[in-house]
C-alpha atoms as a PDB file:
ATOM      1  CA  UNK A   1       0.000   0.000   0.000  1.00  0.00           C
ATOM      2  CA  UNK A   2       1.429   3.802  -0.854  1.00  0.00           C
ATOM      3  CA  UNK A   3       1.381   6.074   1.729  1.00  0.00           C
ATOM      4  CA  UNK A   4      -0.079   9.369   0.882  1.00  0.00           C
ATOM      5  CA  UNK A   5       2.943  11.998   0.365  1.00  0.00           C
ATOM      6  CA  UNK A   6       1.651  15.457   2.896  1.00  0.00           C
ATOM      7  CA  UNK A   7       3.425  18.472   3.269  1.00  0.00           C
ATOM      8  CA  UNK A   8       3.463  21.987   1.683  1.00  0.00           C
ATOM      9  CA  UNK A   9       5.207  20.113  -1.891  1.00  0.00           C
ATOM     10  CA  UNK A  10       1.684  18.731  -2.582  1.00  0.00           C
ATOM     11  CA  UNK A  11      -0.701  21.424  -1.383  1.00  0.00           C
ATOM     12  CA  UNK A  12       1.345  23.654  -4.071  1.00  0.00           C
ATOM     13  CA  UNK A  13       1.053  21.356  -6.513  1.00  0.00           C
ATOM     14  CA  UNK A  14      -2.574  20.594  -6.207  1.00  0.00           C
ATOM     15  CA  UNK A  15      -2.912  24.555  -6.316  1.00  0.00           C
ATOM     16  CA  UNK A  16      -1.127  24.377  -9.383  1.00  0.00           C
ATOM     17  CA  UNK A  17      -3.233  22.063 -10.687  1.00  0.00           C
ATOM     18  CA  UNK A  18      -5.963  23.854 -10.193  1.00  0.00           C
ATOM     19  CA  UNK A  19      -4.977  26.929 -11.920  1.00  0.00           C
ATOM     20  CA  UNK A  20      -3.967  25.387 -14.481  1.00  0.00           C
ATOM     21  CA  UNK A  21      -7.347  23.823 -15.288  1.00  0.00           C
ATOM     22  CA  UNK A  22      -9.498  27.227 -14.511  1.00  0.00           C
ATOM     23  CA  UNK A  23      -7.022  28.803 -16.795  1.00  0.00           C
ATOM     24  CA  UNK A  24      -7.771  26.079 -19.489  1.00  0.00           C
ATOM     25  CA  UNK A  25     -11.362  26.159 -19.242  1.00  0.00           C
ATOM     26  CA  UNK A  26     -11.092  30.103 -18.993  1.00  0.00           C
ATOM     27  CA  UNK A  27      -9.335  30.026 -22.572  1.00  0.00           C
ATOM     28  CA  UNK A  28     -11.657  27.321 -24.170  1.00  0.00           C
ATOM     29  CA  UNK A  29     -15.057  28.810 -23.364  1.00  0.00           C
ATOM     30  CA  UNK A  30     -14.878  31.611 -25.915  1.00  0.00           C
ATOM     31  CA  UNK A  31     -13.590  29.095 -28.552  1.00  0.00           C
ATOM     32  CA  UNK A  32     -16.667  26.654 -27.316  1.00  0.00           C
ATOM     33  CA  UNK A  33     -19.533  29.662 -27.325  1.00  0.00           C
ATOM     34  CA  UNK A  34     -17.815  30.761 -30.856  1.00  0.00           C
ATOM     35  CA  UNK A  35     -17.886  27.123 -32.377  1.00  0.00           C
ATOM     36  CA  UNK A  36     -21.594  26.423 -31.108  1.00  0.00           C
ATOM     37  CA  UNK A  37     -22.551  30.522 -32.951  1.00  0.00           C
ATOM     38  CA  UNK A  38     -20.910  28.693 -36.444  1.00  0.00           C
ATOM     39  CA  UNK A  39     -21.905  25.213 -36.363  1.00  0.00           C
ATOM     40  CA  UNK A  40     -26.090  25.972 -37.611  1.00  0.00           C
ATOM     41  CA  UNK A  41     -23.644  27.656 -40.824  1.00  0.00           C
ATOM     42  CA  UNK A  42     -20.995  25.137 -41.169  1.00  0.00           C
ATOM     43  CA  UNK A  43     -24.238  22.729 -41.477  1.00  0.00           C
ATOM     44  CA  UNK A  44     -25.871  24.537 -43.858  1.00  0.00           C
ATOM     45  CA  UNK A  45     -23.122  25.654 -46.079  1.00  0.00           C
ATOM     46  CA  UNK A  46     -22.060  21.609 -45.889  1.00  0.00           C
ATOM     47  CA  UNK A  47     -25.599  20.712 -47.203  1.00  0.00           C
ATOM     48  CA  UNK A  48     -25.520  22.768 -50.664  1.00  0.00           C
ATOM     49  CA  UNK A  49     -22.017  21.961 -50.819  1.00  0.00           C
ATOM     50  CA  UNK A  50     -22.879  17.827 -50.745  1.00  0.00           C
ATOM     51  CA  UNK A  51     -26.172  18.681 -53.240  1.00  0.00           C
ATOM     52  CA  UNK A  52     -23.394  20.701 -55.623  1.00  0.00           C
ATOM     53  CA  UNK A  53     -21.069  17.502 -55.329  1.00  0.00           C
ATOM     54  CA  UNK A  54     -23.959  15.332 -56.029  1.00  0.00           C
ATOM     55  CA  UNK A  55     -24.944  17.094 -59.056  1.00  0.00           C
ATOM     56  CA  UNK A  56     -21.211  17.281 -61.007  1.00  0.00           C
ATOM     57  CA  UNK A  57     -21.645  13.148 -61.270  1.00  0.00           C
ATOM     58  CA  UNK A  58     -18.405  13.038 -59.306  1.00  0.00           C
ATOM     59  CA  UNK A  59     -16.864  14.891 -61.087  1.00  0.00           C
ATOM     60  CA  UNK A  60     -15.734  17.008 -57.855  1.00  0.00           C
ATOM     61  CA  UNK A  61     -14.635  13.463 -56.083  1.00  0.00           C
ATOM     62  CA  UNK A  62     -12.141  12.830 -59.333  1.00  0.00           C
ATOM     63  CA  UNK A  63     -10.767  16.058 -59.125  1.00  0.00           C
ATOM     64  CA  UNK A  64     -10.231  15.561 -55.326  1.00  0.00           C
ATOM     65  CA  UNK A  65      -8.814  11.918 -55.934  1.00  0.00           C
ATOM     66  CA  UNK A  66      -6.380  13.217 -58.575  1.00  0.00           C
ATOM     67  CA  UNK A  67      -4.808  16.627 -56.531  1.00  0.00           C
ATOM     68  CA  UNK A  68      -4.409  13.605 -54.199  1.00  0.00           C
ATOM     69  CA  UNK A  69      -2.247  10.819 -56.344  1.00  0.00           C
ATOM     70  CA  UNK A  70      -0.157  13.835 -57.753  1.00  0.00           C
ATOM     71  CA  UNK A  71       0.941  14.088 -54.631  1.00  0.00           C
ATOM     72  CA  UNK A  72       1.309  10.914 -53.809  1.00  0.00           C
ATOM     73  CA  UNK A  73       3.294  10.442 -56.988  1.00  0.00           C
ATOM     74  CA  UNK A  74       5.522  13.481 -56.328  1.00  0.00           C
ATOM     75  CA  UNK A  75       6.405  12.200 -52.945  1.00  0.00           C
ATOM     76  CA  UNK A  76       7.437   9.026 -53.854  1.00  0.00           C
ATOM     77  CA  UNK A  77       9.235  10.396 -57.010  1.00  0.00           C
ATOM     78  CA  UNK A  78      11.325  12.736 -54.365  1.00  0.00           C
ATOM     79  CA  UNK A  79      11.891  10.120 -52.159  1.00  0.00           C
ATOM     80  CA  UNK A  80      13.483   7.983 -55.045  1.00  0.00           C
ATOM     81  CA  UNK A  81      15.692  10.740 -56.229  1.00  0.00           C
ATOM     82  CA  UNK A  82      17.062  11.383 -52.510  1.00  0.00           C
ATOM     83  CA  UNK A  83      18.213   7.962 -51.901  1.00  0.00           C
END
């Protein structure tokens, strides 16, 4: 069994602690009330972006895939070179 450490060491430490969560909370509660504010956009501006998706046939999703495997080719390429 461990025996609980006392002393002022750990009652400055668990005051440390402390501040540093109120500090972190204090930080991520604008970001929070900011991110709920955007998120009835983000939803809706998703929505006619998935119907304008849907209605190029894909051709959106080949254009993604093939920015993608460029990449993927020009890494590989540079990694060939280098060794």
């Amino acid at each position: 069994m461990l025996a609980e450490a006392s002393g002022p060491g750990v009652l400055f430490a668990k005051l440390r602690a402390l501040l540093f969560f109120l500090w972190s909370f204090t930080l991520a509660l604008p970001l929070f009330v900011t991110m709920l504010a955007m998120a009835p956009f983000v939803m809706l501006f998703d929505k006619s972006r998935l119907v304008g998706d849907a209605g190029s046939g894909g051709g959106g999703a080949c254009r993604r895939a093939l920015a993608i495997h460029t990449l993927e080719a020009l890494r590989t390429s540079s990694k060939k070179a280098s060794s």
